[in-house]
Protein backbone atom coordinates (compact mmCIF):
# COMPACT_ATOMS: atom_id res chain seq x y z
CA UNK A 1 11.46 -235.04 52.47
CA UNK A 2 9.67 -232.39 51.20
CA UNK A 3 6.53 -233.98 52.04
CA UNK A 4 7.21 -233.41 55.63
CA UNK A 5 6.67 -229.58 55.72
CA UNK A 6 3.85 -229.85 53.07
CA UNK A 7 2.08 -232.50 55.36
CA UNK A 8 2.66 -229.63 58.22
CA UNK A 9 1.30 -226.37 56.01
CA UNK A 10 -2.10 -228.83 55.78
CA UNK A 11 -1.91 -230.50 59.27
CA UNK A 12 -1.63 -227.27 61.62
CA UNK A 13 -4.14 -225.14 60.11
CA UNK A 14 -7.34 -227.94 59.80
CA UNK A 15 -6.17 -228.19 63.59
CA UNK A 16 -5.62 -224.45 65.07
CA UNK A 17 -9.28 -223.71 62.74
CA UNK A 18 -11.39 -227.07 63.84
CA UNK A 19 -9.87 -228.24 67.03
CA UNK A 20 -10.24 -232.01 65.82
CA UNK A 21 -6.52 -234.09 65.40
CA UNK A 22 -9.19 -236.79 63.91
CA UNK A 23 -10.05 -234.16 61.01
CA UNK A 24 -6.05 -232.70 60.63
CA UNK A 25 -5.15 -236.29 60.28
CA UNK A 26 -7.65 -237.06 57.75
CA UNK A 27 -7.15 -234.26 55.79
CA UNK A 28 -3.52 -234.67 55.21
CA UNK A 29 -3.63 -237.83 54.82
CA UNK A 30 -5.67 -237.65 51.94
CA UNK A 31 -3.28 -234.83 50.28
CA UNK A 32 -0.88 -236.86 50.92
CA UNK A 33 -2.06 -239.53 48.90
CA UNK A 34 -2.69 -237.91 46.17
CA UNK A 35 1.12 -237.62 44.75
CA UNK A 36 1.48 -241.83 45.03
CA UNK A 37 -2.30 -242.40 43.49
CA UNK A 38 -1.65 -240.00 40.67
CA UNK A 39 2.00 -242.06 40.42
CA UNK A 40 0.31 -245.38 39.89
CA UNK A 41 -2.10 -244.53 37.79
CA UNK A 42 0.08 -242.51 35.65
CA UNK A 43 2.23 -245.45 35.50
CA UNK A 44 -0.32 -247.51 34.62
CA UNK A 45 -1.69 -245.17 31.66
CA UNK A 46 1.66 -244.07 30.22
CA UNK A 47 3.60 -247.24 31.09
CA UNK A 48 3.65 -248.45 26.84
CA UNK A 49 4.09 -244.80 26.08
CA UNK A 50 7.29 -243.92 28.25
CA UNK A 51 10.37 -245.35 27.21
CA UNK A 52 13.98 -245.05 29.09
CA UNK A 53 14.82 -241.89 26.75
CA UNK A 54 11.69 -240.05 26.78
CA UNK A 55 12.02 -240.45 30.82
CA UNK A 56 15.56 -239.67 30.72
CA UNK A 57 14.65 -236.26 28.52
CA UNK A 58 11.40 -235.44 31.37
CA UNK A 59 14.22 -236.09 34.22
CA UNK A 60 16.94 -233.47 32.60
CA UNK A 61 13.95 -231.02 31.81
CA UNK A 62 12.91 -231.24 35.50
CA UNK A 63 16.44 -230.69 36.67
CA UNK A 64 16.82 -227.82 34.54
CA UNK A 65 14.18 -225.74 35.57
CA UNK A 66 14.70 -226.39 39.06
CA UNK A 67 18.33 -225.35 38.77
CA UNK A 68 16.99 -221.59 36.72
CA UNK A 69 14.55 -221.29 39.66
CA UNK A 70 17.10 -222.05 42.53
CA UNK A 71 19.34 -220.00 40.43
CA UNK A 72 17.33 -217.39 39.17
CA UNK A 73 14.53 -216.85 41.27
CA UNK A 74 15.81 -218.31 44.84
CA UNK A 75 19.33 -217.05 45.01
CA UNK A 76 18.51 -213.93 43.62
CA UNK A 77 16.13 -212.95 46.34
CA UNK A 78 17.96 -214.57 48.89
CA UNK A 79 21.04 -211.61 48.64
CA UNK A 80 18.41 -209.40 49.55
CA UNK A 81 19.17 -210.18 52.96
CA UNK A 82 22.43 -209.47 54.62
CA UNK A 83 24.15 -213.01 54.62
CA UNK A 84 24.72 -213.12 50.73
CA UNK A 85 27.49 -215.24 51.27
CA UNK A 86 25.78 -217.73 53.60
CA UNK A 87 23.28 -217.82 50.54
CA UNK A 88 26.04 -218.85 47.93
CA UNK A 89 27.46 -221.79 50.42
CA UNK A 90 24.56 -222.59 51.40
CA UNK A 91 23.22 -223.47 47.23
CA UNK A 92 26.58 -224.71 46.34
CA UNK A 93 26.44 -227.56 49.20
CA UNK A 94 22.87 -228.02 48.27
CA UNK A 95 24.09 -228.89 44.58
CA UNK A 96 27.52 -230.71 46.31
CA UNK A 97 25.01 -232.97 48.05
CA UNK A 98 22.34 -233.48 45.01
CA UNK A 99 25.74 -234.69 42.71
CA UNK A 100 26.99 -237.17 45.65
CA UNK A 101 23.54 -238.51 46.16
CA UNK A 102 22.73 -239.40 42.63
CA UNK A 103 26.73 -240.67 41.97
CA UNK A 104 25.93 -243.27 45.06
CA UNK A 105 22.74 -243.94 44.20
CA UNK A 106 23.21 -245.11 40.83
């Protein structure tokens, strides 16, 4: 999903600047291809390298600096607007709904 707003950020700008949807659409479709090429051909490099622990260990580093960045950095700036507790509900449904989604998609 967060593809969606990236593919905007790259879209609208080639468009408002050139005029051409041809050009937009090329452009993002090429960033946009870059994260599943650079996916296969990591898989296909690291493939007798990567084992089910080593990606388990990647996975819970991952998760654990997102967390100190939503945590640290997000929510933090976030209650320097007036709805701090919108801010709080809002992060602890985000991490309600990351918990059910992995427990049903396991």
């Amino acid at each position: 999903m967060h593809n969606i707003p990236e593919g905007i950020t790259i879209s609208v700008p080639i468009y408002e600047s050139t005029g051409s949807k041809r050009k937009s659409f090329i452009y993002t479709l090429i960033s946009g291809m870059a994260e599943p090429l650079g996916a296969i051909l990591a898989f296909l490099f690291l493939k007798p390298v990567v084992t089910d622990n080593l990606m388990g260990i990647i996975l819970a580093l991952t998760a654990g600096i997102m967390l100190y960045i939503s945590a640290n950095k997000l929510l933090i700036e976030a209650f320097k607007y007036k709805e701090k507790s919108a801010s709080v509900i809002a992060f602890i449904i985000g991490l309600v709904f990351m918990l059910i989604s992995h427990i049903l998609l396991q």
